[in-house]
PDB file of N, CA and C in Angstrom:
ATOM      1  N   UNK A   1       1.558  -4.353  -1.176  1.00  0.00           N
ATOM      2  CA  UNK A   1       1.310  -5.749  -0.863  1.00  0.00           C
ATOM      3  C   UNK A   1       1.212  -5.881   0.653  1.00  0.00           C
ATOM      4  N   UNK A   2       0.093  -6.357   1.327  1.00  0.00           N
ATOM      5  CA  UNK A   2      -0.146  -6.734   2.584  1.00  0.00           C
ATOM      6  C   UNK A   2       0.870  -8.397   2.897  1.00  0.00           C
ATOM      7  N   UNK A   3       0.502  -8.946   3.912  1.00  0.00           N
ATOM      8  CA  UNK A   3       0.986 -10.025   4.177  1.00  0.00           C
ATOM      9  C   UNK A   3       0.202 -11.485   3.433  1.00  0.00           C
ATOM     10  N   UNK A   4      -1.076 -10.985   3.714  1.00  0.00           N
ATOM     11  CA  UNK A   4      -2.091 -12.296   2.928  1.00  0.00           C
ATOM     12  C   UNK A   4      -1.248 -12.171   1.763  1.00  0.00           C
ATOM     13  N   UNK A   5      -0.894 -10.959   0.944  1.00  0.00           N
ATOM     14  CA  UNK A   5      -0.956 -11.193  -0.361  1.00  0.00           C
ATOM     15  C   UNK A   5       0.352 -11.760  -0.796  1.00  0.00           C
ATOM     16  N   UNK A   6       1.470 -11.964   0.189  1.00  0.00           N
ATOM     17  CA  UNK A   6       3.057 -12.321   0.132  1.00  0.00           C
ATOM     18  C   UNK A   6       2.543 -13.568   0.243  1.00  0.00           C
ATOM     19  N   UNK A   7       2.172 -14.214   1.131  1.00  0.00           N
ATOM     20  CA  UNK A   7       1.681 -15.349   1.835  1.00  0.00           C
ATOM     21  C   UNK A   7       1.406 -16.338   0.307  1.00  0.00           C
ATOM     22  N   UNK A   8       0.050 -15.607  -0.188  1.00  0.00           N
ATOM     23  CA  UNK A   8      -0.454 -16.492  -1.015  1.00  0.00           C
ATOM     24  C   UNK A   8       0.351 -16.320  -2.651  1.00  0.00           C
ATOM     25  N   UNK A   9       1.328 -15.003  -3.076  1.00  0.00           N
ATOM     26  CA  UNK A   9       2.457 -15.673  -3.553  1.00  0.00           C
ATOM     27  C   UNK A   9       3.199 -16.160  -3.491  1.00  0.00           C
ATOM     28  N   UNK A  10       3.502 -16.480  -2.410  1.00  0.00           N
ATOM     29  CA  UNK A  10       5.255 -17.532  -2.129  1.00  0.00           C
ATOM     30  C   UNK A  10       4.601 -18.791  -2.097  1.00  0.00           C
ATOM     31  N   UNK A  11       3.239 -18.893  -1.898  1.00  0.00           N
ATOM     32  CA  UNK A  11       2.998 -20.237  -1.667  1.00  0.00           C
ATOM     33  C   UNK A  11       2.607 -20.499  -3.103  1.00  0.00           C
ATOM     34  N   UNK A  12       2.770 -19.876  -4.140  1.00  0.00           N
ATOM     35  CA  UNK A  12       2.137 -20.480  -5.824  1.00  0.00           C
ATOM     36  C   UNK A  12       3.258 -20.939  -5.976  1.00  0.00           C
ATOM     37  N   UNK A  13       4.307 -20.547  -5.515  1.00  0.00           N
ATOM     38  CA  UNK A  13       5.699 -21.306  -6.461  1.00  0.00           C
ATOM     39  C   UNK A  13       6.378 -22.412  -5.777  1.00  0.00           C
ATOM     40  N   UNK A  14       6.691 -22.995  -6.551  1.00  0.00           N
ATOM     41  CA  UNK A  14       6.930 -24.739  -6.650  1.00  0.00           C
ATOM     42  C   UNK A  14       7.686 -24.536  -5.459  1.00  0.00           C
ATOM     43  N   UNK A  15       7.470 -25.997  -4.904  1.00  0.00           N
ATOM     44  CA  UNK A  15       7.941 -26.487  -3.793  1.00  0.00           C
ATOM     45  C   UNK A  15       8.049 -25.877  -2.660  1.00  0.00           C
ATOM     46  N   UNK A  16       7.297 -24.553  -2.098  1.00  0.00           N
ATOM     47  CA  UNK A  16       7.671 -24.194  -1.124  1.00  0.00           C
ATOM     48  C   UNK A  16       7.279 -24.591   0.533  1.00  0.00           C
ATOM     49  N   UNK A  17       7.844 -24.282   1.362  1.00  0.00           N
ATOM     50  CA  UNK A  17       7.133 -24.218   2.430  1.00  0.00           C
ATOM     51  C   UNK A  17       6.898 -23.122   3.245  1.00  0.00           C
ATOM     52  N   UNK A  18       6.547 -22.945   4.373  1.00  0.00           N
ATOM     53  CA  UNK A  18       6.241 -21.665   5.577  1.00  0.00           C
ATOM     54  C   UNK A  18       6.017 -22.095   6.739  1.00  0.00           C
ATOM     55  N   UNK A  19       7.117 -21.250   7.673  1.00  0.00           N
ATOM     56  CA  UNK A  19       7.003 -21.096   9.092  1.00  0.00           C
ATOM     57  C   UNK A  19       6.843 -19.923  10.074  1.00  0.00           C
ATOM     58  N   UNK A  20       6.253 -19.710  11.083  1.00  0.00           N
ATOM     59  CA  UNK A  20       6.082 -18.517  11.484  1.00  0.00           C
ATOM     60  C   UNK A  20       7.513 -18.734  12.384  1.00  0.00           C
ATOM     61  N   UNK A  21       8.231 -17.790  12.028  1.00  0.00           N
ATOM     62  CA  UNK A  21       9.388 -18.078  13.253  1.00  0.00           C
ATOM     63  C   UNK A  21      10.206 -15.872  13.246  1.00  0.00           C
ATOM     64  N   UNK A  22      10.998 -16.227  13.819  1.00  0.00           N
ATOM     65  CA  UNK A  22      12.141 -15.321  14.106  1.00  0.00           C
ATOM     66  C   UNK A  22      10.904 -13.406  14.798  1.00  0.00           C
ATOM     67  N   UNK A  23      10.234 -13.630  15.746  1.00  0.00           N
ATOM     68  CA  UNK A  23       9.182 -12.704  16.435  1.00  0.00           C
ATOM     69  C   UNK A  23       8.367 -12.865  15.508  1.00  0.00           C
ATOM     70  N   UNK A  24       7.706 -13.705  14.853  1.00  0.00           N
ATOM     71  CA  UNK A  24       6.401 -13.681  14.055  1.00  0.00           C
ATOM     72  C   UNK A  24       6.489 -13.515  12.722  1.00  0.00           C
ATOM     73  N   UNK A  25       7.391 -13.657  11.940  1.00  0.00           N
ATOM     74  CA  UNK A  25       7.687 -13.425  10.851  1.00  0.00           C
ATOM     75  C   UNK A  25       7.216 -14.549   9.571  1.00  0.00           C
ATOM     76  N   UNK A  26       6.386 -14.372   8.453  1.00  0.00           N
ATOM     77  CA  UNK A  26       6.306 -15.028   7.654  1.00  0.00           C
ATOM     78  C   UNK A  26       7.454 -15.377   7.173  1.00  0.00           C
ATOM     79  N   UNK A  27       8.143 -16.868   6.652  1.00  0.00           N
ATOM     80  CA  UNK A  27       9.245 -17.264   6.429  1.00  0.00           C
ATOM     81  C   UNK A  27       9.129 -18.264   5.175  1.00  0.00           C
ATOM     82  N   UNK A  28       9.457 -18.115   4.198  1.00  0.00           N
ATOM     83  CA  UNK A  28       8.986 -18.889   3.321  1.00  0.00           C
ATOM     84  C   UNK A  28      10.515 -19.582   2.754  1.00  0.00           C
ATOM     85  N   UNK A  29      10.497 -21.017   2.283  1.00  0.00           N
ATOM     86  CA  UNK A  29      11.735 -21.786   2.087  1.00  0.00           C
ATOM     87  C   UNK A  29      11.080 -22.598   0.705  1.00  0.00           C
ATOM     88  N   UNK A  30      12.442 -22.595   0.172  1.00  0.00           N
ATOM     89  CA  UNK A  30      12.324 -23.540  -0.714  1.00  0.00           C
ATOM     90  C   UNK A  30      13.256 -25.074  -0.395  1.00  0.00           C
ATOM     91  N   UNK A  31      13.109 -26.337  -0.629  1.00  0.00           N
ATOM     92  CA  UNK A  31      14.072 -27.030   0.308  1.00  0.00           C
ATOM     93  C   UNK A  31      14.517 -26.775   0.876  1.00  0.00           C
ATOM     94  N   UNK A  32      14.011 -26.266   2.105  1.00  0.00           N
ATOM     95  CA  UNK A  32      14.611 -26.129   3.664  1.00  0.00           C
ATOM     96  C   UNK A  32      15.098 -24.438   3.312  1.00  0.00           C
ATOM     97  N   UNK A  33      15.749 -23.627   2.423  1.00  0.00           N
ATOM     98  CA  UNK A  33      16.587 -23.201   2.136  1.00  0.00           C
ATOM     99  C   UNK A  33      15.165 -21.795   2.279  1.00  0.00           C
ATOM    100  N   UNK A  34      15.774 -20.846   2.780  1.00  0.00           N
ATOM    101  CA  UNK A  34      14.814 -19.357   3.363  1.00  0.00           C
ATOM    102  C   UNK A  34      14.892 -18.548   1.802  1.00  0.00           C
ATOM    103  N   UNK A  35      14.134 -18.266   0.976  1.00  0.00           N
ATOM    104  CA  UNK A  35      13.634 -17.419  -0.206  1.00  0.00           C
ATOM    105  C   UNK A  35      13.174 -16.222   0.298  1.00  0.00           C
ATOM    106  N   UNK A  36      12.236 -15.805   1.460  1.00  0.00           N
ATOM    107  CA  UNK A  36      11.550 -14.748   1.614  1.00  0.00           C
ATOM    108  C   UNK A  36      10.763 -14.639   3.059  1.00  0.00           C
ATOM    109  N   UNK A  37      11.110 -13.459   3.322  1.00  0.00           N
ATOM    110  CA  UNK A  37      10.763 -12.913   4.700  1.00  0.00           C
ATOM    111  C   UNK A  37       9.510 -11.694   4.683  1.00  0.00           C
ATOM    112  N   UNK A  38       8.653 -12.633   5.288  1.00  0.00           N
ATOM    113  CA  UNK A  38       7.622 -11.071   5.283  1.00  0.00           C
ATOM    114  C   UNK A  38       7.355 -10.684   7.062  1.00  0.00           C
ATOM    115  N   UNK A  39       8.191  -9.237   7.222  1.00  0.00           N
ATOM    116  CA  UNK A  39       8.455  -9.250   9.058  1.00  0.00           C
ATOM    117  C   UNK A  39       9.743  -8.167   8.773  1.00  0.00           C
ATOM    118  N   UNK A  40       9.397  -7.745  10.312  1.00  0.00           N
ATOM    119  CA  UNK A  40      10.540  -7.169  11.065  1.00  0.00           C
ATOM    120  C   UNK A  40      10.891  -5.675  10.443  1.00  0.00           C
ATOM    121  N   UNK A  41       9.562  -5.267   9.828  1.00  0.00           N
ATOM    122  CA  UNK A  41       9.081  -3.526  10.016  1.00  0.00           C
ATOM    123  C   UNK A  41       9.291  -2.753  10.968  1.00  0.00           C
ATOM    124  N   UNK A  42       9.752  -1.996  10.962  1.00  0.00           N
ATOM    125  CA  UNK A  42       9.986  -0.468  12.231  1.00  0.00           C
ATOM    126  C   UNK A  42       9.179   0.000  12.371  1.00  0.00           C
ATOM    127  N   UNK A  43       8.696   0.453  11.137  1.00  0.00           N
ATOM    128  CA  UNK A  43       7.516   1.437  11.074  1.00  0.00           C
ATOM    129  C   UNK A  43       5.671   1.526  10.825  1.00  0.00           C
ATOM    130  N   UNK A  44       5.903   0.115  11.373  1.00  0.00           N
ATOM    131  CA  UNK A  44       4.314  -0.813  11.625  1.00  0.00           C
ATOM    132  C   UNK A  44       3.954  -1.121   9.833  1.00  0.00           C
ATOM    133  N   UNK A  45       4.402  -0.608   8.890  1.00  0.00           N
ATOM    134  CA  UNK A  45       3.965  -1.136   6.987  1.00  0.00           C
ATOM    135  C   UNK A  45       5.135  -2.422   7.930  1.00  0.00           C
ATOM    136  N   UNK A  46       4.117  -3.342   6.259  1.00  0.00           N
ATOM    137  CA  UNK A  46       4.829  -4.321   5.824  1.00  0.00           C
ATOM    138  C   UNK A  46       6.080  -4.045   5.530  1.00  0.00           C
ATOM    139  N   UNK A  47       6.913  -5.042   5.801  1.00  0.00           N
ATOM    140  CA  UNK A  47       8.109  -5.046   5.024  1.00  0.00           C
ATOM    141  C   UNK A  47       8.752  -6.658   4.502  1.00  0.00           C
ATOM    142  N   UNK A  48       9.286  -6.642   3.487  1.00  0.00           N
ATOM    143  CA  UNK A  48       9.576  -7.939   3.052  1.00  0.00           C
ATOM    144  C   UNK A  48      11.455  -8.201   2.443  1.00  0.00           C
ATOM    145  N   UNK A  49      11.672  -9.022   2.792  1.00  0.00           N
ATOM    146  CA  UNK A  49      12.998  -9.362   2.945  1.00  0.00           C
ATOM    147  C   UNK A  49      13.370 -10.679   1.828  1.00  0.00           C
ATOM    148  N   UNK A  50      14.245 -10.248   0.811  1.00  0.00           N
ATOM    149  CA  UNK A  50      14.558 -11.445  -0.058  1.00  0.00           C
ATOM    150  C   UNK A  50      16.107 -11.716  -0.521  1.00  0.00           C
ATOM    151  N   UNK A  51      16.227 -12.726  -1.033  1.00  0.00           N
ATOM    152  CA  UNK A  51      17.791 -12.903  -1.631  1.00  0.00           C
ATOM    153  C   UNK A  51      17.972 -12.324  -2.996  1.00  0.00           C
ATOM    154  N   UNK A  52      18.786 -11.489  -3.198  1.00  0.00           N
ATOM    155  CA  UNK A  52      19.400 -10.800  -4.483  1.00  0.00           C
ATOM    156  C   UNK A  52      20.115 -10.883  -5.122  1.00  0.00           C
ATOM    157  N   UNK A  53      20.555 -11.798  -6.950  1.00  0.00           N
ATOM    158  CA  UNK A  53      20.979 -10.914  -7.240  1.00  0.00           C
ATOM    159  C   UNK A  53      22.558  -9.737  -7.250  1.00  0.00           C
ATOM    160  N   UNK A  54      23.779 -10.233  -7.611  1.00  0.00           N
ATOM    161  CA  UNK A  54      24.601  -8.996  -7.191  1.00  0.00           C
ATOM    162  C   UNK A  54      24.145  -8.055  -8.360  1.00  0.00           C
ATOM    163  N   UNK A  55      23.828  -8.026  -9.240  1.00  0.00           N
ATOM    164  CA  UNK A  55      23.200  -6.820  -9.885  1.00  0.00           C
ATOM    165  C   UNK A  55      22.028  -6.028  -9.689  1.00  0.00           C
ATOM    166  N   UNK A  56      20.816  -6.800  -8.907  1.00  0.00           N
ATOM    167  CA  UNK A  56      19.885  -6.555  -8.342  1.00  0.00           C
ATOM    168  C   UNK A  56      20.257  -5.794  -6.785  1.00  0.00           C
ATOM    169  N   UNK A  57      21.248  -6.607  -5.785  1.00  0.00           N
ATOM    170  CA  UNK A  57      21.627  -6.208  -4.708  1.00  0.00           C
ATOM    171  C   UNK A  57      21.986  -4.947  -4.986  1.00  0.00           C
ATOM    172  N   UNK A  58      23.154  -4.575  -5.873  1.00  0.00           N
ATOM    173  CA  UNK A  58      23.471  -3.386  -6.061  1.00  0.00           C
ATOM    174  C   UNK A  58      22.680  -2.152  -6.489  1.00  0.00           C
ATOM    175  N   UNK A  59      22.011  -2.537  -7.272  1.00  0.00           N
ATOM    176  CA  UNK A  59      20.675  -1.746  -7.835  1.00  0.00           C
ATOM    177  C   UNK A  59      19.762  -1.149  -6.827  1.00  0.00           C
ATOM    178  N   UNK A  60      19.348  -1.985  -5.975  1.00  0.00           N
ATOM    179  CA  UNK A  60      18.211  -1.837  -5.008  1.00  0.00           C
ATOM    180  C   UNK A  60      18.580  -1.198  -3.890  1.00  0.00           C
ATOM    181  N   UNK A  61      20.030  -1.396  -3.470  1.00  0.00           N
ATOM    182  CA  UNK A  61      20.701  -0.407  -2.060  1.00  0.00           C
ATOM    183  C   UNK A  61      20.167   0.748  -2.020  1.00  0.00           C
ATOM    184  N   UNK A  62      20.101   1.569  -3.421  1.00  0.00           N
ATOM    185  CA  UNK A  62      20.089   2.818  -3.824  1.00  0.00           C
ATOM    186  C   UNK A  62      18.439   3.206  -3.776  1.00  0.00           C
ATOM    187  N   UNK A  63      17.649   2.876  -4.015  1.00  0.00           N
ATOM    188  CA  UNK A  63      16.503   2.577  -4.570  1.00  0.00           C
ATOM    189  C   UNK A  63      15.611   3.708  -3.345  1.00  0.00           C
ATOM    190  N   UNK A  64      14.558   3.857  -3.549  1.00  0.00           N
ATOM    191  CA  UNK A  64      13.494   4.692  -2.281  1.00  0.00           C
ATOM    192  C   UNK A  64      13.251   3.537  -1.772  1.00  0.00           C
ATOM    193  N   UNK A  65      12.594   2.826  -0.456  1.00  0.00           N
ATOM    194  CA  UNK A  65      11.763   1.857   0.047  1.00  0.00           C
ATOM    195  C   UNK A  65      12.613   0.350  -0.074  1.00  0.00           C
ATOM    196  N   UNK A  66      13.971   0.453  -0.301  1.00  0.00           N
ATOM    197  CA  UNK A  66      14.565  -0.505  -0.232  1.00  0.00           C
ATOM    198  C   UNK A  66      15.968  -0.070   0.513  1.00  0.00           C
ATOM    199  N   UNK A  67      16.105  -1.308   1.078  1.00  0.00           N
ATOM    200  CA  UNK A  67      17.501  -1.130   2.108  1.00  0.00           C
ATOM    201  C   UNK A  67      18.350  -2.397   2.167  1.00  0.00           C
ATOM    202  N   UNK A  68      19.264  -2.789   1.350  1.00  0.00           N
ATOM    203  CA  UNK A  68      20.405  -4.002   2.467  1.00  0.00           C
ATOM    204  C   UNK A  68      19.682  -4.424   3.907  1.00  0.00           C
ATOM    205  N   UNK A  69      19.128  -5.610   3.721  1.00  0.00           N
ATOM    206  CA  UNK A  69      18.231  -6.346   4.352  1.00  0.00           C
ATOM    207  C   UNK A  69      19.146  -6.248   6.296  1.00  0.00           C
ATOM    208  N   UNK A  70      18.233  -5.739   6.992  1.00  0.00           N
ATOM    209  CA  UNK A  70      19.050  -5.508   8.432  1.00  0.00           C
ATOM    210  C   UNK A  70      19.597  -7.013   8.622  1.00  0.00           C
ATOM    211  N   UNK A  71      20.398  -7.442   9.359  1.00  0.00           N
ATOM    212  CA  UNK A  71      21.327  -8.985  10.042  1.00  0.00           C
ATOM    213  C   UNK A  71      21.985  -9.314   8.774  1.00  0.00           C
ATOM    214  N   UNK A  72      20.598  -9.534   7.541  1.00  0.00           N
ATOM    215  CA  UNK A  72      21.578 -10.816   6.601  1.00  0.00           C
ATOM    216  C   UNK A  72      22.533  -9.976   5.756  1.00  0.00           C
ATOM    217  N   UNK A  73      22.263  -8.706   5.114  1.00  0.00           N
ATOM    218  CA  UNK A  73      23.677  -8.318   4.465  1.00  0.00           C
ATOM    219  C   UNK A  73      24.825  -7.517   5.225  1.00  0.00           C
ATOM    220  N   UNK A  74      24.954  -7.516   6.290  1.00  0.00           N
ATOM    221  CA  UNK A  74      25.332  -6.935   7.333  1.00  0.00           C
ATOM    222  C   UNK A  74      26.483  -8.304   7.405  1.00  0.00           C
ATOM    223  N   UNK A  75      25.882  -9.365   7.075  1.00  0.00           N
ATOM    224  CA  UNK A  75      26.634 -10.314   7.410  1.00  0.00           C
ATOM    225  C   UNK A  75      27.082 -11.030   6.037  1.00  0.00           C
ATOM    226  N   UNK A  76      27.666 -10.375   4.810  1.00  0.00           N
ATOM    227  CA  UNK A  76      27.602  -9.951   3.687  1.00  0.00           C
ATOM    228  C   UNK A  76      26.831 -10.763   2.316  1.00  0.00           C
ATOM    229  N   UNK A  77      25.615 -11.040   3.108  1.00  0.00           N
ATOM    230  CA  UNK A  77      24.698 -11.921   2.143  1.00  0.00           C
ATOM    231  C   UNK A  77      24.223 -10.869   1.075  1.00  0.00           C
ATOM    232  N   UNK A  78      23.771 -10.891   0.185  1.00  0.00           N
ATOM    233  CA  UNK A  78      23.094 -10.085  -0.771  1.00  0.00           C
ATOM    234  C   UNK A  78      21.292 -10.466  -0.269  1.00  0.00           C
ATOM    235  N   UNK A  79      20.925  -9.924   0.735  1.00  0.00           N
ATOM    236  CA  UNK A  79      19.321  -9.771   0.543  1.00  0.00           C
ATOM    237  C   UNK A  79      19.195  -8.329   1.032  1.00  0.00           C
ATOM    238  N   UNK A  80      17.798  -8.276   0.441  1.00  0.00           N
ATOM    239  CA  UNK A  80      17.361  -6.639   0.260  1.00  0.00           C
ATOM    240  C   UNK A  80      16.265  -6.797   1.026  1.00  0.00           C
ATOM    241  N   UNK A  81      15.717  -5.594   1.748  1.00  0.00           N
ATOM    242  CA  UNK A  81      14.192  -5.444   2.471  1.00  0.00           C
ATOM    243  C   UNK A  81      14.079  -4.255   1.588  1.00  0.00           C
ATOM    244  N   UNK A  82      12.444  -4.369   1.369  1.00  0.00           N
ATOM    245  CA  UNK A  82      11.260  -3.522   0.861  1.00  0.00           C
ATOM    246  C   UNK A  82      10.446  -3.099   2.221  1.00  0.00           C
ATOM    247  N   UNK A  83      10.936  -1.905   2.352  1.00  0.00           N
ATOM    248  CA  UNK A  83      10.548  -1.437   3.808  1.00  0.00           C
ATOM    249  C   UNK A  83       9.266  -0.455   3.534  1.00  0.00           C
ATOM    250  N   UNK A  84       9.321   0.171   2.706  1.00  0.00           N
ATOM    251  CA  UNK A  84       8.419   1.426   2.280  1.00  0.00           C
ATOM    252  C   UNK A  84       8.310   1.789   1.300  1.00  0.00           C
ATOM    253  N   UNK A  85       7.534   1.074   0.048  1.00  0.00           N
ATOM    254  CA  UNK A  85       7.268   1.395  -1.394  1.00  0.00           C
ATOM    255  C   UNK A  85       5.667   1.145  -1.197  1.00  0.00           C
ATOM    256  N   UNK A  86       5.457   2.241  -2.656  1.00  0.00           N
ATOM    257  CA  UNK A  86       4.405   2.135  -3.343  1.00  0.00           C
ATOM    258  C   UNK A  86       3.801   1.277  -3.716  1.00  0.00           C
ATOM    259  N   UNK A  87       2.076   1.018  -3.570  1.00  0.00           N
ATOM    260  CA  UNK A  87       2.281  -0.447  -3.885  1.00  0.00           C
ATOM    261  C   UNK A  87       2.040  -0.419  -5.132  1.00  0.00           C
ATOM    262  N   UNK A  88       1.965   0.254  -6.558  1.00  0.00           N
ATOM    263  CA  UNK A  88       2.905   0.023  -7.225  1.00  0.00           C
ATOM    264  C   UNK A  88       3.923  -0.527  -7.864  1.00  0.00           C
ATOM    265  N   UNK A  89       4.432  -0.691  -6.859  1.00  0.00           N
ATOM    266  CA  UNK A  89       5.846  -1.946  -6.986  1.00  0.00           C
ATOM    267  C   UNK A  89       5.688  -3.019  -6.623  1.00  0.00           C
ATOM    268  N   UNK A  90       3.932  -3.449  -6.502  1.00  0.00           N
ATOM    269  CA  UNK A  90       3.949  -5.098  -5.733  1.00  0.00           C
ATOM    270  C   UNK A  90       4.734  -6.109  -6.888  1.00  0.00           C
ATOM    271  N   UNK A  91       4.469  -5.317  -8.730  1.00  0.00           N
ATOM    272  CA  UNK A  91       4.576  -6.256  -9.225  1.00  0.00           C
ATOM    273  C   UNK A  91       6.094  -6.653  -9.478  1.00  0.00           C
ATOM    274  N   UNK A  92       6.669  -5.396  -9.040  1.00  0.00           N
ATOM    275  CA  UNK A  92       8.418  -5.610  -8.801  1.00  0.00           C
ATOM    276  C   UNK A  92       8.720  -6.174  -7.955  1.00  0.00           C
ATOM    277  N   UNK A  93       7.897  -6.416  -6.918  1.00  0.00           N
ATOM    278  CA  UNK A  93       8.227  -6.952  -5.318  1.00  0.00           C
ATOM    279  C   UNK A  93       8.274  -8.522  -5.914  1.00  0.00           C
ATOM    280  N   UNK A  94       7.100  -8.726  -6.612  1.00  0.00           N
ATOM    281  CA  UNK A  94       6.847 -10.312  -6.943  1.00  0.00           C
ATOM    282  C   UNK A  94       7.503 -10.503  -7.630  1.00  0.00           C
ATOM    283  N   UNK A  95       8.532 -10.071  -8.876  1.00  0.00           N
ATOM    284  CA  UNK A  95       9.472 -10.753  -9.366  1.00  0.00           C
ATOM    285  C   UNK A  95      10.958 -10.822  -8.859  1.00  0.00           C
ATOM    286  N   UNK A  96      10.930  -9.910  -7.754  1.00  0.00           N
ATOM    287  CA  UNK A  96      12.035 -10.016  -7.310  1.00  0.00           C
ATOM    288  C   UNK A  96      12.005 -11.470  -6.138  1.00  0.00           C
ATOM    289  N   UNK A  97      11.027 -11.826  -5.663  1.00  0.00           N
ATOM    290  CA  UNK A  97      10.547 -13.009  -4.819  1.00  0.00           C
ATOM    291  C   UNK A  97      11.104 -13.703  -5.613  1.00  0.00           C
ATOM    292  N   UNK A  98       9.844 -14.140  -6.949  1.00  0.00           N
ATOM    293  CA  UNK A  98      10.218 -15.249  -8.003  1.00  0.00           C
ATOM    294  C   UNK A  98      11.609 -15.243  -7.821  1.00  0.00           C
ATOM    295  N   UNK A  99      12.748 -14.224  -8.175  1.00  0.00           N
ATOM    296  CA  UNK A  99      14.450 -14.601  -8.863  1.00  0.00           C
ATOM    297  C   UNK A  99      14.650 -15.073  -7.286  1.00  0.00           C
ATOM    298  N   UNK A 100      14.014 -14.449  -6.580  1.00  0.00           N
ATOM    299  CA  UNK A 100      14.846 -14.885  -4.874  1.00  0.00           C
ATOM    300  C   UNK A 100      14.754 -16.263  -4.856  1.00  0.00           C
ATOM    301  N   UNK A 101      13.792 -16.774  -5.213  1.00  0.00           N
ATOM    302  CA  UNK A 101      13.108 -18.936  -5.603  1.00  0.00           C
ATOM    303  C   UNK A 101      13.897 -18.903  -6.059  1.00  0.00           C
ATOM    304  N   UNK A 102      14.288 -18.659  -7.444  1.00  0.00           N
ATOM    305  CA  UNK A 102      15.039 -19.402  -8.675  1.00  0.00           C
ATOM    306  C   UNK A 102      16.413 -19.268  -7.776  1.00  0.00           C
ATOM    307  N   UNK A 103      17.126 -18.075  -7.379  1.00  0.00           N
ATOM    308  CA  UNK A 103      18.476 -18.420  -6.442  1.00  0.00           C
ATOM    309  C   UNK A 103      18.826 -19.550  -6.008  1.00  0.00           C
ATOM    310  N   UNK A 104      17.508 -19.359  -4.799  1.00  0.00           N
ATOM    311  CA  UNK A 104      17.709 -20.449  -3.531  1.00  0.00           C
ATOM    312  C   UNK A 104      17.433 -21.907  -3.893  1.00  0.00           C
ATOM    313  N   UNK A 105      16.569 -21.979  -4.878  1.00  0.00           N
ATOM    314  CA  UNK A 105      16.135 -22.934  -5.467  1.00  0.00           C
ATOM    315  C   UNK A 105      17.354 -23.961  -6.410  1.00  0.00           C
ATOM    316  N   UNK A 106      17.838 -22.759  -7.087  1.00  0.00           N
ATOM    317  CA  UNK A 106      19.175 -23.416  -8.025  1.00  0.00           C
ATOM    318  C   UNK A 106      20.589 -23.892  -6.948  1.00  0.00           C
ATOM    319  N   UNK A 107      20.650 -23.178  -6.086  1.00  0.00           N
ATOM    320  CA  UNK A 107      21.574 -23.628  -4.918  1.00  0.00           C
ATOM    321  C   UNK A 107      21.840 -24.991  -4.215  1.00  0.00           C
ATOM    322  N   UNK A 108      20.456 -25.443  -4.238  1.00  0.00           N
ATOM    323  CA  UNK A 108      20.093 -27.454  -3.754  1.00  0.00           C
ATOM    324  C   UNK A 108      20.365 -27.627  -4.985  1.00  0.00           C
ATOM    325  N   UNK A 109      21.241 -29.030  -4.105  1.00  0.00           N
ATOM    326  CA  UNK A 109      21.475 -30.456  -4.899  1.00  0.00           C
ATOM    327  C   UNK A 109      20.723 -30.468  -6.244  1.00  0.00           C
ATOM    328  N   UNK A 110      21.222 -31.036  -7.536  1.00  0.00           N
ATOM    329  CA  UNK A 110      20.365 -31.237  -8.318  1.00  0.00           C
ATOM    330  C   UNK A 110      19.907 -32.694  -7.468  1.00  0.00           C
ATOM    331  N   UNK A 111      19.999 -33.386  -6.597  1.00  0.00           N
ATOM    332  CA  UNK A 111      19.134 -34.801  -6.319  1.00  0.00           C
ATOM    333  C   UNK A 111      18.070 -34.126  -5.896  1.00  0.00           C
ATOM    334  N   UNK A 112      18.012 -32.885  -5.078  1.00  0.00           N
ATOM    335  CA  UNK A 112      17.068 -32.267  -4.068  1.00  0.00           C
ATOM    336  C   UNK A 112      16.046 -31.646  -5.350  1.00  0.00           C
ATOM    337  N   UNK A 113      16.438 -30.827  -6.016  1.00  0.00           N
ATOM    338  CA  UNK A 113      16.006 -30.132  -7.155  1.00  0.00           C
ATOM    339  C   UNK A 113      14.794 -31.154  -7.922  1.00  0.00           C
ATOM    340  N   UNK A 114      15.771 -32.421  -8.179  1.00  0.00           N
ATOM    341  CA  UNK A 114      14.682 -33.407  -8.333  1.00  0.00           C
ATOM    342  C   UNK A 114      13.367 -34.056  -7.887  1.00  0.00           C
ATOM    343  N   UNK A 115      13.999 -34.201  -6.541  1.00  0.00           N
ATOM    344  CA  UNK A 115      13.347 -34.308  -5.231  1.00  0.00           C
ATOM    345  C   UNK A 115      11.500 -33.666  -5.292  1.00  0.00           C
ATOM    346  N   UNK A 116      12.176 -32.317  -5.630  1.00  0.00           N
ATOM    347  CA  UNK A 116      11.180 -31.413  -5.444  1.00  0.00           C
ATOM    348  C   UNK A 116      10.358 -31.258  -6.282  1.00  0.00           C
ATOM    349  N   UNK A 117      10.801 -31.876  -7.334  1.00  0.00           N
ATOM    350  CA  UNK A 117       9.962 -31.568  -8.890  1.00  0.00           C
ATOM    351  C   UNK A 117      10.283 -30.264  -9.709  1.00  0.00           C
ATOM    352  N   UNK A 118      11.765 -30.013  -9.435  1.00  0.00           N
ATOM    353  CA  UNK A 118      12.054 -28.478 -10.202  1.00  0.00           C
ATOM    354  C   UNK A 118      12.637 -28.651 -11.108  1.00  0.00           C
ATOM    355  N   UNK A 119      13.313 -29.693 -11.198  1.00  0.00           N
ATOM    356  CA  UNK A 119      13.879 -30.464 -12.541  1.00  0.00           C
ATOM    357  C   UNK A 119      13.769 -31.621 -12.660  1.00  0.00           C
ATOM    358  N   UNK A 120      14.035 -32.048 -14.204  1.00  0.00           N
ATOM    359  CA  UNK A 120      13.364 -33.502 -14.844  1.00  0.00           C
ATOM    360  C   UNK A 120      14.279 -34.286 -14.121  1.00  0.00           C
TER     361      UNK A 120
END
């Protein structure tokens, strides 16, 4: 998965928004609230950064092309970076996005939730 192609999935799912912030980084939020990071590669590939999951977090530490996301689980959040996979795995990449929404998403207010059109 390139960046266009993160870009134009985070933007299919409900309610989101995007900012270029933190050295250029695609930043995608759901009410205000950060779902997904596409940025902040070492090794010039894409890399993409999401919320996990403690069964997923744990799962993915281990994984080839995935790492405990540099700053945020360091600071003991559960997000993971996809630093160097196959692409192959875009379609794992994209459902792991999707659960990263549904997280961050279920976290707001149900008024906000409403707000947004994510619930009746």
């Amino acid at each position: 998965m390139n960046y266009e192609e993160f870009n134009a999935f985070c933007r299919s799912l409900p309610a989101t928004s995007h900012v270029v912030q933190w050295g250029g980084s695609h930043v995608w939020k759901v009410g205000g609230k950060v779902f997904a990071i596409g940025g902040w590669a070492k090794n010039g590939k894409p890399a993409f950064t999401f919320k996990a999951s403690d069964l997923n977090f744990h799962i993915l530490s281990g994984e080839p092309g995935y790492r405990p996301a540099p700053y945020l689980a360091s600071r003991g959040m559960k997000w993971i970076q996809q630093y160097d996979a196959p692409d192959e795995s875009d379609e794992a990449l994209r459902y792991y996005i999707k659960e990263s929404h549904r997280i961050v998403a279920s976290g707001l207010t149900r008024k906000k939730q409403r707000e947004l059109g994510l619930i009746d």
